[in-house]
Protein backbone atom coordinates (compact mmCIF):
# COMPACT_ATOMS: atom_id res chain seq x y z
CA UNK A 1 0.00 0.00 0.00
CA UNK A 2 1.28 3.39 -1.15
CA UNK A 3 1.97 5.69 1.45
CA UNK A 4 0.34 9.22 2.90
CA UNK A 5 1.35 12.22 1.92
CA UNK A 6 1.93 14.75 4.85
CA UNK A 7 -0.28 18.00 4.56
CA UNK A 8 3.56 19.59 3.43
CA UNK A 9 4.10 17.54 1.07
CA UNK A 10 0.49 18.02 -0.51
CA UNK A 11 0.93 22.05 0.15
CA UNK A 12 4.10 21.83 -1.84
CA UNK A 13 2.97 19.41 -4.54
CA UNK A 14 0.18 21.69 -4.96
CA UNK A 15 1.86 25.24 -4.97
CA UNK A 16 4.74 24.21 -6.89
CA UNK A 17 2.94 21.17 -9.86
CA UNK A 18 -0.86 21.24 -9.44
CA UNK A 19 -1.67 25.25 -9.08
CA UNK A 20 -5.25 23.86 -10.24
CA UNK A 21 -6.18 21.41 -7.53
CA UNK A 22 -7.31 21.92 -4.25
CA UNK A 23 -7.57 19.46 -1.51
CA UNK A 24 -11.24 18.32 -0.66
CA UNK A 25 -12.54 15.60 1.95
CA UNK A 26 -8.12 14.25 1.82
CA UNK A 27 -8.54 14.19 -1.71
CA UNK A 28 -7.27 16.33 -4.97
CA UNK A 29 -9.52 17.92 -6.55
CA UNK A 30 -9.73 19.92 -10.38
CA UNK A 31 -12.59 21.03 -12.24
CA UNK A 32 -12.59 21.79 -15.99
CA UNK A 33 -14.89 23.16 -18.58
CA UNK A 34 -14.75 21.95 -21.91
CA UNK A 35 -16.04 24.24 -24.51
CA UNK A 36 -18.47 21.17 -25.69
CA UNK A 37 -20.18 18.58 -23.89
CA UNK A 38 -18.64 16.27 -26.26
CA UNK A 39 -15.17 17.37 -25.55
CA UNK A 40 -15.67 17.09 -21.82
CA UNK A 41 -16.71 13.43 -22.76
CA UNK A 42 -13.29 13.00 -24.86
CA UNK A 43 -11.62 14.33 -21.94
CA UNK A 44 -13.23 11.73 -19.51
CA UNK A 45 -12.00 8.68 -21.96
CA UNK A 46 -8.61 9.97 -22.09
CA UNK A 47 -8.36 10.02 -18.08
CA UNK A 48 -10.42 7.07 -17.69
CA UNK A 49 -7.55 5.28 -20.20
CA UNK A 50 -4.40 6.71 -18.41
CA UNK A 51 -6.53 5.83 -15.11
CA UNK A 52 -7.11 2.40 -16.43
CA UNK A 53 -3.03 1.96 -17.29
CA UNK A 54 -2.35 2.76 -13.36
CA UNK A 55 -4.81 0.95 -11.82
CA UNK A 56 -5.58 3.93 -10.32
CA UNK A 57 -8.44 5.34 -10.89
CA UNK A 58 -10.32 9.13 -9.73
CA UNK A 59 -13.80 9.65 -9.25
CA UNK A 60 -15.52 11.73 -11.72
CA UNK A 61 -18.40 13.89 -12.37
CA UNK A 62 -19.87 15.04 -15.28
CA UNK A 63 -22.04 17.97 -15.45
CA UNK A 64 -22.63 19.49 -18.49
CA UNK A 65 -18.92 20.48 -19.61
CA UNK A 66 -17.56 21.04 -16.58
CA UNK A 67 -15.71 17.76 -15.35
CA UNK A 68 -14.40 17.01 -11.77
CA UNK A 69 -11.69 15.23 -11.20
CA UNK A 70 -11.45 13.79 -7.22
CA UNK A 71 -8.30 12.09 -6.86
CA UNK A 72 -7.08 9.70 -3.76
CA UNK A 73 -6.08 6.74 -2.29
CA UNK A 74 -8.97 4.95 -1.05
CA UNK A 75 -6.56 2.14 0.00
CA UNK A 76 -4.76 4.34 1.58
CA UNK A 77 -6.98 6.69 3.16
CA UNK A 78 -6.25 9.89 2.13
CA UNK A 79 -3.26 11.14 -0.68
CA UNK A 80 -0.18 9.61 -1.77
CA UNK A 81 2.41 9.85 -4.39
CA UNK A 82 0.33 8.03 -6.86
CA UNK A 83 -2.04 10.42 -6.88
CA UNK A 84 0.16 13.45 -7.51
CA UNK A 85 1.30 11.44 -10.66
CA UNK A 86 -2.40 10.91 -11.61
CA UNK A 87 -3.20 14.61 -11.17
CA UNK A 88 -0.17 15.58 -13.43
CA UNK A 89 -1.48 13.64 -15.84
CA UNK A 90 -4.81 14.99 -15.58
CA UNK A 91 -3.69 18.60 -16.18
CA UNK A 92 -1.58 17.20 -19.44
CA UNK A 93 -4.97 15.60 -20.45
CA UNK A 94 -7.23 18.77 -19.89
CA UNK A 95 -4.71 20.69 -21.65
């Protein structure tokens, strides 16, 4: 099991690679708005792909085309290193 991150190590994460994600419930979380409803969709497959190829997968909610991203470690209970890498590769996905 991956370890926790301390609340530092999530500040700095956050400050200094993930401006865009906030920390909700001990979880990441991002929300962006597509400029379709179908591109928010595309958006979701590509995540749910790179998700898939970590076994590691967010929750997500679709509203329209705004998508949120909540990223953690249920395993672990809260956020760990793998979910940093998840959320980089969320912001490379959203663009």
């Amino acid at each position: 099991m991956a370890e926790l991150l301390t609340d530092d190590q999530i500040d700095t994460a956050l400050r200094d690679h993930l401006p865009a994600w906030k920390v909700v419930d001990n979880a990441l979380v991002r929300s962006v708005e597509k400029p379709t409803f179908m591109d928010g969709i595309r958006l979701v497959a590509t995540v749910a792909q790179l998700a898939e190829s970590m076994n590691h997968h967010p929750d997500i909610d679709i509203r329209y085309r705004t998508i949120t991203f909540h990223v953690s470690s249920h395993d672990a209970g809260g956020i760990t290193d793998d979910d940093l890498v998840l959320a980089r590769h969320i912001d490379t996905a959203a663009g």
